[in-house]
C-alpha atoms as a PDB file:
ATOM      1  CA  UNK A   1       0.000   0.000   0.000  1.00  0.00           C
ATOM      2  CA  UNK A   2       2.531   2.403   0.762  1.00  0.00           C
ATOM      3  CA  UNK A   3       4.149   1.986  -3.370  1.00  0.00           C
ATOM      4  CA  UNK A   4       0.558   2.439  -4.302  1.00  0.00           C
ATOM      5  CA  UNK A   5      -0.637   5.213  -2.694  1.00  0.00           C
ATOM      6  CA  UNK A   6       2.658   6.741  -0.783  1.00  0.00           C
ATOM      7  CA  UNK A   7       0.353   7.824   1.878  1.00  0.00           C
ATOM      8  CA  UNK A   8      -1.482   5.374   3.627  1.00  0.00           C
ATOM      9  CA  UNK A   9      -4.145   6.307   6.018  1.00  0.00           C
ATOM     10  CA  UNK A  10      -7.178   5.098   7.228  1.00  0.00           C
ATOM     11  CA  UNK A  11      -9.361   5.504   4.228  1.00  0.00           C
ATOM     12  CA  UNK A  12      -6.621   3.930   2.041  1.00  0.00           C
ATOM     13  CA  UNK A  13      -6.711   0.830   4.020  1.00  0.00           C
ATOM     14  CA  UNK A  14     -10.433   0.955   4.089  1.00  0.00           C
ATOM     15  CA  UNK A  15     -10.090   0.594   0.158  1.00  0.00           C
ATOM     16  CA  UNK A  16      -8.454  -2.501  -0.105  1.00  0.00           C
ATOM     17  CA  UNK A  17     -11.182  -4.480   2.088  1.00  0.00           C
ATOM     18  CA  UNK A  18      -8.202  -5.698   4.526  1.00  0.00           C
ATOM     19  CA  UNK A  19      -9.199  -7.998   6.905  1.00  0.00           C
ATOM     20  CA  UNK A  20      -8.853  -6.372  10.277  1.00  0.00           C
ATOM     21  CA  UNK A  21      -9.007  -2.899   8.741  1.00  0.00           C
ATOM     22  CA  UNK A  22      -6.628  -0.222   9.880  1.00  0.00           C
ATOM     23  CA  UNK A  23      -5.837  -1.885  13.194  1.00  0.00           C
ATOM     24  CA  UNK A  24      -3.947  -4.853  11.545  1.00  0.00           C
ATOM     25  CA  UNK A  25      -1.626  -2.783  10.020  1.00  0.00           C
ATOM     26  CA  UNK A  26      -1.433  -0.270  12.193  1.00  0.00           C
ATOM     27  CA  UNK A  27       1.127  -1.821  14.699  1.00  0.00           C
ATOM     28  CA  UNK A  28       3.156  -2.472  11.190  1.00  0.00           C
ATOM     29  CA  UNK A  29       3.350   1.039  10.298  1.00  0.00           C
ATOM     30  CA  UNK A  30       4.730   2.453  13.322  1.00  0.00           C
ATOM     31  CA  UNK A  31       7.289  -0.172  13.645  1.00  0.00           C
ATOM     32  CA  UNK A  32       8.295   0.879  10.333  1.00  0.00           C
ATOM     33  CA  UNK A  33       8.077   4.612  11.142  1.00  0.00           C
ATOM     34  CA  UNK A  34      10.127   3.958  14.619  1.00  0.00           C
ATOM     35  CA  UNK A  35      13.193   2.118  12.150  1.00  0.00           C
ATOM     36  CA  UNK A  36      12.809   5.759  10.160  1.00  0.00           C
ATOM     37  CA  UNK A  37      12.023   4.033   6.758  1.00  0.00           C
ATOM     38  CA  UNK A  38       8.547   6.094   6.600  1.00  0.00           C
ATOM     39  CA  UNK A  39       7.276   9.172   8.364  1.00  0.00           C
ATOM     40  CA  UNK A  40       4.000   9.851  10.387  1.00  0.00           C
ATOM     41  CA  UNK A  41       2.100  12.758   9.828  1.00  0.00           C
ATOM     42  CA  UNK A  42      -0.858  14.963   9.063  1.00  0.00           C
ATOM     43  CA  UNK A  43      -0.502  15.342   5.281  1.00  0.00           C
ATOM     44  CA  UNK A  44      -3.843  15.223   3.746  1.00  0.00           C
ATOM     45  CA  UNK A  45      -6.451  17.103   5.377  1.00  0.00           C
ATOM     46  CA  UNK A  46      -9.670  15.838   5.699  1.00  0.00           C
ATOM     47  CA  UNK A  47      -8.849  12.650   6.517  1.00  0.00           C
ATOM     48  CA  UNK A  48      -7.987  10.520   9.454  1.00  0.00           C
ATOM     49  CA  UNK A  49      -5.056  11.472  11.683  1.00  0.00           C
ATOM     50  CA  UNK A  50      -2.870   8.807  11.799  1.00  0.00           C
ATOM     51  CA  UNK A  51      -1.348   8.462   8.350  1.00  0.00           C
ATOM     52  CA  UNK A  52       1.878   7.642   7.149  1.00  0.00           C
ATOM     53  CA  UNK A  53       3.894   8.449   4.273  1.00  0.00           C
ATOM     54  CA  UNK A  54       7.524   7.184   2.414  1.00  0.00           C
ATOM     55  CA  UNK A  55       9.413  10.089   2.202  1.00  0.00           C
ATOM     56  CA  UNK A  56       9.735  10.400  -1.293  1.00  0.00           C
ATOM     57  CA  UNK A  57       6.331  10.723  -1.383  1.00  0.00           C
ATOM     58  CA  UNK A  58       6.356  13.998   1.413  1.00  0.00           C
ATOM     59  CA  UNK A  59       9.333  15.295  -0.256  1.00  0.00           C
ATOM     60  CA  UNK A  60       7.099  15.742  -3.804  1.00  0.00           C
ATOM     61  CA  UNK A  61       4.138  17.002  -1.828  1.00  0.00           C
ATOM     62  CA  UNK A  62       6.447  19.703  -0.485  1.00  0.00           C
ATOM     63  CA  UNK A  63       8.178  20.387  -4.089  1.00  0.00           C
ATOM     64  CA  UNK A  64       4.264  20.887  -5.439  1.00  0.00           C
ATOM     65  CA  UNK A  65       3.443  23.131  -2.596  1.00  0.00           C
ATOM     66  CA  UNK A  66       6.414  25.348  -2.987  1.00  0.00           C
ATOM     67  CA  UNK A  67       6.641  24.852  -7.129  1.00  0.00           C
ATOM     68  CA  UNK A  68       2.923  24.435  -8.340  1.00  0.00           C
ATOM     69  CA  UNK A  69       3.376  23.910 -12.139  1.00  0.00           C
ATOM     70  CA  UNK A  70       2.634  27.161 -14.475  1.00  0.00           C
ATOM     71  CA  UNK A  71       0.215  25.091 -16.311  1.00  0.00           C
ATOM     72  CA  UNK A  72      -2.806  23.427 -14.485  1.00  0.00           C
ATOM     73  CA  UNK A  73      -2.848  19.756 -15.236  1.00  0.00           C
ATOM     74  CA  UNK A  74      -6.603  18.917 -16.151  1.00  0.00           C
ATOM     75  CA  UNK A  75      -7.731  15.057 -16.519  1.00  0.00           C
ATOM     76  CA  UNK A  76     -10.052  13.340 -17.338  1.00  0.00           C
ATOM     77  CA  UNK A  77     -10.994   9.713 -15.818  1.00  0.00           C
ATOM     78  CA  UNK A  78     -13.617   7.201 -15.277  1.00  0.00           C
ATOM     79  CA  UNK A  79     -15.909   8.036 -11.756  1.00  0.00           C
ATOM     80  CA  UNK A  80     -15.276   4.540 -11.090  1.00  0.00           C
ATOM     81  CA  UNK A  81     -11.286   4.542 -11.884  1.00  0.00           C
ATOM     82  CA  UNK A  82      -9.247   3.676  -8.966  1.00  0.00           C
ATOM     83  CA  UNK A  83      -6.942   7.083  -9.623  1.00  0.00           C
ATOM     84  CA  UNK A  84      -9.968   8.777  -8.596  1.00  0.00           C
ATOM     85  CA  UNK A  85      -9.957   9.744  -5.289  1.00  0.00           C
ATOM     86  CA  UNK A  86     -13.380  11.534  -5.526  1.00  0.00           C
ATOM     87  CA  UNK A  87     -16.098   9.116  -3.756  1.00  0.00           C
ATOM     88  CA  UNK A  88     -13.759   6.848  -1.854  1.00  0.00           C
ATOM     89  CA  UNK A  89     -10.543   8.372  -0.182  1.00  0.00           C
ATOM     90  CA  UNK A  90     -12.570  11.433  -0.333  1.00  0.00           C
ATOM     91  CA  UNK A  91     -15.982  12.569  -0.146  1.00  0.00           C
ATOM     92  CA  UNK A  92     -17.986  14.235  -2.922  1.00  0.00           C
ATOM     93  CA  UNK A  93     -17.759  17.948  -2.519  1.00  0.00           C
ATOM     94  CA  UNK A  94     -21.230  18.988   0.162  1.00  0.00           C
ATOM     95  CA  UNK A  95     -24.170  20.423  -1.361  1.00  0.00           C
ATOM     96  CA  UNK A  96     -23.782  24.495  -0.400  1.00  0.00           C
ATOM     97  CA  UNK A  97     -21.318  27.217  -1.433  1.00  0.00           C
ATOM     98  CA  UNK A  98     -19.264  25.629  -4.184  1.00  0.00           C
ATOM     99  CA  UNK A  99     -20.901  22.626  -5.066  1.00  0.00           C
ATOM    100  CA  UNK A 100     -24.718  22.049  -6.952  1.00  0.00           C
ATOM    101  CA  UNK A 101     -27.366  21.132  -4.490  1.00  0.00           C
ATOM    102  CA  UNK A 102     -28.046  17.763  -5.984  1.00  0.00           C
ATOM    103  CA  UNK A 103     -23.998  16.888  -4.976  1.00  0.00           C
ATOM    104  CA  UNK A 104     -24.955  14.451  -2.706  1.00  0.00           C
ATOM    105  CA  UNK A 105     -26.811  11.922  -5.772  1.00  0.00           C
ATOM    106  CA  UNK A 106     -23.196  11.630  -7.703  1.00  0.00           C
ATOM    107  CA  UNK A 107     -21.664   8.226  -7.316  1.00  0.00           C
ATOM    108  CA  UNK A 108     -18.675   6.220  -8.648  1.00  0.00           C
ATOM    109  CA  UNK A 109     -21.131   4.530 -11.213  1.00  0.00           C
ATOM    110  CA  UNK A 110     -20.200   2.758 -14.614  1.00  0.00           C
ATOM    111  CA  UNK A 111     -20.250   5.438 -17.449  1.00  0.00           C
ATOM    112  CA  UNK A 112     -20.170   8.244 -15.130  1.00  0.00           C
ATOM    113  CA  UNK A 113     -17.098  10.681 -15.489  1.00  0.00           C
ATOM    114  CA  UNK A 114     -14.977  13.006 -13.801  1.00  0.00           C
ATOM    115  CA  UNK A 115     -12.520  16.410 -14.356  1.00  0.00           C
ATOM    116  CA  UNK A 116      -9.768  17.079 -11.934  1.00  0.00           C
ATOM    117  CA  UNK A 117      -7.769  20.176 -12.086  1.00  0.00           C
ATOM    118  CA  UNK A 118      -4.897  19.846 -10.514  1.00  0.00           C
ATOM    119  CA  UNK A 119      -6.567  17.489  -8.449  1.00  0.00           C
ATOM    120  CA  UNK A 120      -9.496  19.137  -7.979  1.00  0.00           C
ATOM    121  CA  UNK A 121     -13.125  17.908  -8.962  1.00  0.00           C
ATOM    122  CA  UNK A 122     -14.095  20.584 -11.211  1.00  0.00           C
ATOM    123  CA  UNK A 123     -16.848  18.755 -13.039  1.00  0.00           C
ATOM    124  CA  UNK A 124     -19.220  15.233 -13.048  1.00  0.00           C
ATOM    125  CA  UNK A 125     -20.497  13.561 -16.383  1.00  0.00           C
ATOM    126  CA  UNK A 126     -23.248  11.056 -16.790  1.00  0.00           C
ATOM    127  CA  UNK A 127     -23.176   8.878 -19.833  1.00  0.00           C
ATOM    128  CA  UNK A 128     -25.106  10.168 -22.500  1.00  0.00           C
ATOM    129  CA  UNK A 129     -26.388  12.843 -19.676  1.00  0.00           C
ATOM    130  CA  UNK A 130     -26.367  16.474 -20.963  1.00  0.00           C
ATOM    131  CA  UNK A 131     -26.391  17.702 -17.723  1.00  0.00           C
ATOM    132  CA  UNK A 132     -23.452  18.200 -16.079  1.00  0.00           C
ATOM    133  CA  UNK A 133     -22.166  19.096 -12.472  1.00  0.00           C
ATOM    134  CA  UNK A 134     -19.653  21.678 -11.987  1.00  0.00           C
ATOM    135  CA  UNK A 135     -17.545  22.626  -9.387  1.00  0.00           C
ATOM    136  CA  UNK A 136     -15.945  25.891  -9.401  1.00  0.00           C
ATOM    137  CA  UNK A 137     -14.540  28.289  -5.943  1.00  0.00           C
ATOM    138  CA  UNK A 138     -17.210  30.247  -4.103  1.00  0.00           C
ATOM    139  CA  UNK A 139     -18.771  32.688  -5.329  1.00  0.00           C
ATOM    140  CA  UNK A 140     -17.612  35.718  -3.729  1.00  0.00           C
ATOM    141  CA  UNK A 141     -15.037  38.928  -4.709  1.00  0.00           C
ATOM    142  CA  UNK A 142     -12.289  37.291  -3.003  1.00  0.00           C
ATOM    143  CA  UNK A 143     -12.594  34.131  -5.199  1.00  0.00           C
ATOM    144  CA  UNK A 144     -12.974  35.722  -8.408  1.00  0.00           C
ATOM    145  CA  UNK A 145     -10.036  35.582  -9.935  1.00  0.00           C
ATOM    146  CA  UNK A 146      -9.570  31.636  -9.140  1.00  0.00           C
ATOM    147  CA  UNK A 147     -13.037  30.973 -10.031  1.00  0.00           C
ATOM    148  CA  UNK A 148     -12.813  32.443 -13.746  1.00  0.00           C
ATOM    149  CA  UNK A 149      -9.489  30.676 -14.020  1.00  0.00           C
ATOM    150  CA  UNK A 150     -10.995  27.221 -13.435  1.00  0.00           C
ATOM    151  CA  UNK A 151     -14.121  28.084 -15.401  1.00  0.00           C
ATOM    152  CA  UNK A 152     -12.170  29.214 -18.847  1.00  0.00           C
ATOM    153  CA  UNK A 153      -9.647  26.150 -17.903  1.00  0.00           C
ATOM    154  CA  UNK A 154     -12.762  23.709 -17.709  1.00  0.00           C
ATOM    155  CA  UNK A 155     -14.265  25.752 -20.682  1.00  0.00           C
ATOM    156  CA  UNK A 156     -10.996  24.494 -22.578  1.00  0.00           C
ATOM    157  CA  UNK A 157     -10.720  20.905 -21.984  1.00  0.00           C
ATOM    158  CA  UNK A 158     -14.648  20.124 -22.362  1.00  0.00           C
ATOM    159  CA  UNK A 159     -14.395  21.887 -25.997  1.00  0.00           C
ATOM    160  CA  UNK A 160     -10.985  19.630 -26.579  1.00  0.00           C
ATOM    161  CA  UNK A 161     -13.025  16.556 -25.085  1.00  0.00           C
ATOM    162  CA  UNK A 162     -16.050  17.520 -27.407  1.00  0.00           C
ATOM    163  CA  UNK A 163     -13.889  17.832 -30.376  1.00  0.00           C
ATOM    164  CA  UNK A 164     -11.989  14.165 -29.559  1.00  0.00           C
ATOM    165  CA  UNK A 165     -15.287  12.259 -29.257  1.00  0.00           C
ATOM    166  CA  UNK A 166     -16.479  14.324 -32.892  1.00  0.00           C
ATOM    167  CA  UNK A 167     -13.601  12.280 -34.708  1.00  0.00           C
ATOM    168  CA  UNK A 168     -15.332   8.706 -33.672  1.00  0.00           C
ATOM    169  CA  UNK A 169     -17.924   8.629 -36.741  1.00  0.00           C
ATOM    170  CA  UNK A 170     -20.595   7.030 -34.281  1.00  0.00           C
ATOM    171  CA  UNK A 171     -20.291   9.593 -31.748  1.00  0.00           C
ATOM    172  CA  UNK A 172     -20.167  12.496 -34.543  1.00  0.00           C
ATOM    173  CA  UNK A 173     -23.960  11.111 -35.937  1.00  0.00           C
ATOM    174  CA  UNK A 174     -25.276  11.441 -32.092  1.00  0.00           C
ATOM    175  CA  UNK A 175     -23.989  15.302 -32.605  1.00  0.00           C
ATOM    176  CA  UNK A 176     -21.162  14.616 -30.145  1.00  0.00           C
ATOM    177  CA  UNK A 177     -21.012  16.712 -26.554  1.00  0.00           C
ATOM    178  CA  UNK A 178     -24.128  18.210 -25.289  1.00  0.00           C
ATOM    179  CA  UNK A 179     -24.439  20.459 -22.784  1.00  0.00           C
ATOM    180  CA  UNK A 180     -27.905  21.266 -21.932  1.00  0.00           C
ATOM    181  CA  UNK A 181     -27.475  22.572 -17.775  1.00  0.00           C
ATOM    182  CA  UNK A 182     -25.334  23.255 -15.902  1.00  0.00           C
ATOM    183  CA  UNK A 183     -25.171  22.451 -11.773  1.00  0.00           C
ATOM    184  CA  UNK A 184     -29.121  22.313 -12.209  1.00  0.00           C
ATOM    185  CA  UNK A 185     -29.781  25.552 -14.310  1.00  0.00           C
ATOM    186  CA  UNK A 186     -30.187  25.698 -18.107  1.00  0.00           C
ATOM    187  CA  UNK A 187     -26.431  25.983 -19.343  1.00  0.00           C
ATOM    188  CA  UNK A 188     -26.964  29.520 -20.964  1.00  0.00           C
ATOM    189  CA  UNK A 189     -27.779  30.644 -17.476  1.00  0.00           C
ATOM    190  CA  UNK A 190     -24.951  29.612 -15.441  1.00  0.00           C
ATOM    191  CA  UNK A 191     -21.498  31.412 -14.962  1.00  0.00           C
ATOM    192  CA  UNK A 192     -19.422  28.635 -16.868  1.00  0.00           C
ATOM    193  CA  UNK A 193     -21.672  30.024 -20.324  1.00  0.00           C
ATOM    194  CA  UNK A 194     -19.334  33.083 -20.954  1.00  0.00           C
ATOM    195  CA  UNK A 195     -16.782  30.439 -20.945  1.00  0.00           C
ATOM    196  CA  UNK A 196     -17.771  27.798 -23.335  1.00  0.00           C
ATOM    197  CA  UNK A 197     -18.600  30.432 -25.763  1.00  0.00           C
ATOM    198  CA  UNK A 198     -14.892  31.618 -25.529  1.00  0.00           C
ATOM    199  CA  UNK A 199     -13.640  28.218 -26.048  1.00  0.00           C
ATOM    200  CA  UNK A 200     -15.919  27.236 -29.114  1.00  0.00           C
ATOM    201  CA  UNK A 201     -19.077  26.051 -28.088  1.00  0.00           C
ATOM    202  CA  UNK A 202     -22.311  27.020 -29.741  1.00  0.00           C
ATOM    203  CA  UNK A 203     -25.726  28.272 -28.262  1.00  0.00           C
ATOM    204  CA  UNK A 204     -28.779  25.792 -29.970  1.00  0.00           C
ATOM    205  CA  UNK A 205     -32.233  25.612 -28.519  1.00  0.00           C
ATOM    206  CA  UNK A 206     -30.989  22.290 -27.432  1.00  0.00           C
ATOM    207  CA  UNK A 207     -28.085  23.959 -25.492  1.00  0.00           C
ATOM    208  CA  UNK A 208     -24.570  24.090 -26.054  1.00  0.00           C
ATOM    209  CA  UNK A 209     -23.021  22.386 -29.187  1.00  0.00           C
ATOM    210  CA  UNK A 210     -19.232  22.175 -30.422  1.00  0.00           C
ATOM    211  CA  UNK A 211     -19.195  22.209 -34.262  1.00  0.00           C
ATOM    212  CA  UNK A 212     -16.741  19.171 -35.859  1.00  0.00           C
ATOM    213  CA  UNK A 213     -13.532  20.300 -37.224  1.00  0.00           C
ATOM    214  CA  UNK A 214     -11.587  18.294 -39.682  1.00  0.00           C
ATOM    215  CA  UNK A 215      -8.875  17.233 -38.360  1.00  0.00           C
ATOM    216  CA  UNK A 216      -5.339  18.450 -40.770  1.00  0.00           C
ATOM    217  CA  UNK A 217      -4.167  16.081 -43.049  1.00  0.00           C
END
């Protein structure tokens, strides 16, 4: 567990359905951590206190904190994937300030799909759903200038995603990537609108549309 993850704490272990849970390797951990081959600690917050960590893993949480790259890194991966933390090491984002109110109904389900940003759950897609969940920082003065960086970064990668799944002929028939609301409002009426727009999306009575593009021969 500790190559896998390169923190293990108590959710981690609850992942792997150990018999005995965290208490059967807990007594293993600290006799590792009192021979000084891994280091206890309270890196991830949010999560249970006792966790442990190889120290090449704390040294490149460090290195992010004090370097965060210049470009985010955006990704896209099955809900279900187990590199998504999102629903099992961590809990969906609460239903309030930054997240829709219908939060608490998303689920690691087959066909479902998530964006991270840098991490971050920025967005939730159903299969064949065009309603989509966002999740961009509060709304508030102080937040502004992060939350219209994550929206026009989101904004990007959904009209790069839309324009990927155009090139499969069977997905370019069903007209592709539909967004029709947004977090539970039609999409034209949500903040993230401005931002599709910028990035090549198109307002239809249907909602918003990317248009296929040849791809260069």
């Amino acid at each position: 567990m500790l190559h896998r993850y390169g923190i293990v704490t108590r959710e981690t272990v609850a992942q792997e359905n150990l018999p005995g849970g965290f208490s059967a390797v807990y007594e293993v951990l600290k006799a590792l951590e009192a021979q000084g081959r891994i280091r206890r600690g309270y890196f991830i917050a949010g999560l249970g206190g006792a966790q442990f960590a190889q120290p090449a893993a704390v040294e490149l949480l460090r290195s992010l904190g004090a370097n965060p790259p210049d470009k985010p890194e955006m990704l896209l991966l099955a809900a279900a994937d187990p590199a998504n933390p999102w629903g099992s090491l961590l809990r969906w984002p609460e239903p309030g300030s930054a997240a829709p109110d219908n939060a608490a109904s998303l689920s690691r389900s087959v066909g479902a799909s998530v964006i991270l940003r840098n991490g971050d759950l920025v967005a939730y897609l159903r299969r064949s759903n065009p309603a989509i969940q966002v999740f961009l920082p509060a709304e508030d003065e102080l937040a502004e200038p992060d939350r219209g960086a994550v929206a026009r970064d989101l904004a990007k990668f959904l009209a790069n995603y839309a324009q990927e799944l155009l090139q499969i002929p069977e997905i370019r028939h069903h007209g592709g990537l539909l967004i029709d609301s947004i977090a539970g409002r039609p999409a034209h009426q949500h903040f993230l609108a401005a931002f599709l727009r910028e990035a090549g999306f198109q307002p239809s009575p249907r909602g918003f549309h990317v248009r296929y593009v040849a791809p260069e021969r």
